[in-house]
Every structure is written in C-alpha cells, then in structure tokens.
Protein backbone atom coordinates (compact mmCIF):
# COMPACT_ATOMS: atom_id res chain seq x y z
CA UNK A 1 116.93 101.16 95.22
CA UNK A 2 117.47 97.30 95.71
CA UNK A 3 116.03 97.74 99.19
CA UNK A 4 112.49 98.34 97.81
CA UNK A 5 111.84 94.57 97.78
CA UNK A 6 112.12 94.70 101.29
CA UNK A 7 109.97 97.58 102.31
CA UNK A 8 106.10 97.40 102.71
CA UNK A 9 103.33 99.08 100.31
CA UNK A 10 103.17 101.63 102.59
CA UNK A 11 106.64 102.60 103.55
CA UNK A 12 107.19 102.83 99.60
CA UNK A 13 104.13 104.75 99.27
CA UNK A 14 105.96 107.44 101.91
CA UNK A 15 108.76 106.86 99.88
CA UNK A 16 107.37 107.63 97.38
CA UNK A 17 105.88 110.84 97.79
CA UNK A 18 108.42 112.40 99.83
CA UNK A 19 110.79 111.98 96.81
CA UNK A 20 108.39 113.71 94.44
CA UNK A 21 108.59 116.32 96.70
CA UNK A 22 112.07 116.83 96.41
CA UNK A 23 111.99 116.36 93.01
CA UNK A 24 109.87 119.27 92.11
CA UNK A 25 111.73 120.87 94.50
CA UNK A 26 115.04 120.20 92.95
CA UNK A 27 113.40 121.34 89.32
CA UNK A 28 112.53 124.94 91.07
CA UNK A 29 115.84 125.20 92.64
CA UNK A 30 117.30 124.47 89.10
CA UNK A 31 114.85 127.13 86.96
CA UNK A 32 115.92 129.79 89.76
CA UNK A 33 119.18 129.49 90.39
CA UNK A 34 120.91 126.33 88.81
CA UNK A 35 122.50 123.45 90.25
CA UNK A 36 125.66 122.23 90.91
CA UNK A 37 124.92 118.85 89.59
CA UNK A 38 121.65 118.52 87.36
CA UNK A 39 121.75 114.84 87.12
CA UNK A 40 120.80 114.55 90.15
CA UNK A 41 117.15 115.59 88.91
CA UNK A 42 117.58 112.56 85.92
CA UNK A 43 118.30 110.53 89.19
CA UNK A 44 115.55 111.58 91.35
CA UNK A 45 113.03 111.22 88.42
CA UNK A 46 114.43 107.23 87.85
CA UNK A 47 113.95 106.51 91.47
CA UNK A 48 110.68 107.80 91.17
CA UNK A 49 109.88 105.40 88.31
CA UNK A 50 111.55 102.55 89.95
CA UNK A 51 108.98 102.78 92.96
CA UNK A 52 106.10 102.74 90.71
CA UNK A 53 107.28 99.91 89.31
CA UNK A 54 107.80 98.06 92.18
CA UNK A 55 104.28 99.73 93.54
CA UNK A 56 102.69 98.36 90.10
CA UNK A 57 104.24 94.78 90.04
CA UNK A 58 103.13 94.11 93.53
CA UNK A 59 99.30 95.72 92.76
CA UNK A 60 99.28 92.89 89.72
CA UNK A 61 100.98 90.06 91.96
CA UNK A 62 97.59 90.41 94.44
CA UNK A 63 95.05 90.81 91.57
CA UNK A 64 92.86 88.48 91.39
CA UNK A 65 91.91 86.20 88.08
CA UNK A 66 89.10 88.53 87.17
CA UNK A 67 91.22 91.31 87.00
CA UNK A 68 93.96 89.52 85.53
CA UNK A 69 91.24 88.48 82.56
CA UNK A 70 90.26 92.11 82.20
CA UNK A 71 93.88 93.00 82.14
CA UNK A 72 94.23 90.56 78.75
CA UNK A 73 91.58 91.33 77.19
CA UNK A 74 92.17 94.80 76.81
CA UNK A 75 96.47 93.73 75.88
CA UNK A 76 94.79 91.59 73.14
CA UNK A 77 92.79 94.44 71.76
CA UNK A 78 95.63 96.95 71.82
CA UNK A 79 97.44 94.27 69.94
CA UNK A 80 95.10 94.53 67.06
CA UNK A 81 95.16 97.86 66.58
C-alpha cells in the first residue's frame, strides 16, 4: 500500500472500488462456504481504509482557505461539546 503516494486520484479511485468489490465478495464467499484464510477479509477491509485516507488527505491538501476555515470552525465546536 506504500505505492498509493504514487498513483493519481483517479487510479486510486479504481482502486478503490474494485477492492470493495472483492471485499463484499470475499464476506459472501465466507457466510456460504468459509474461507481458508479469513484474515484476508481484516486485510482487504484495512486496504480499503488506507485508500480513503490517502483519498481524504489529498481532498484537504487542495482545499482552499475557506474550506479549511469551515473545516475549524466546526473542530472547535465539537471540541466544546
């Protein structure tokens, strides 16, 4: 998953949903007929996190300041609370 730096929005996008694919896949495969190795669907679901991460840090590296402001604002109030 280090490679994700490297790939564009889009190809991690592709990525992306392809793997979800598999996942649920994997999870219907399992409630049927079991797998060999469950952790594979722990796996799968991590990767899956780890590109919306990526997806999500590179979204709030292009924001612009008025976003960004918005963004604070509403960390500040959940502070509060």
């Amino acid at each position: 998953m280090q490679d994700l730096k490297e790939l564009s929005v889009e190809d991690i996008q592709e990525k992306l949903r392809s793997t979800e694919r598999e996942y649920v896949q994997l999870k219907f495969d399992h409630a049927s007929k079991g797998l060999d190795s469950p952790i594979r669907i722990r796996k799968m679901r991590r990767d899956i996190a780890r590109m919306k991460t990526e997806l999500r840090n590179r979204e709030l590296s292009d924001a612009d300041s008025a976003v960004m402001a918005k963004r604070e604002r509403i960390r500040n109030r959940r502070r509060k609370s």
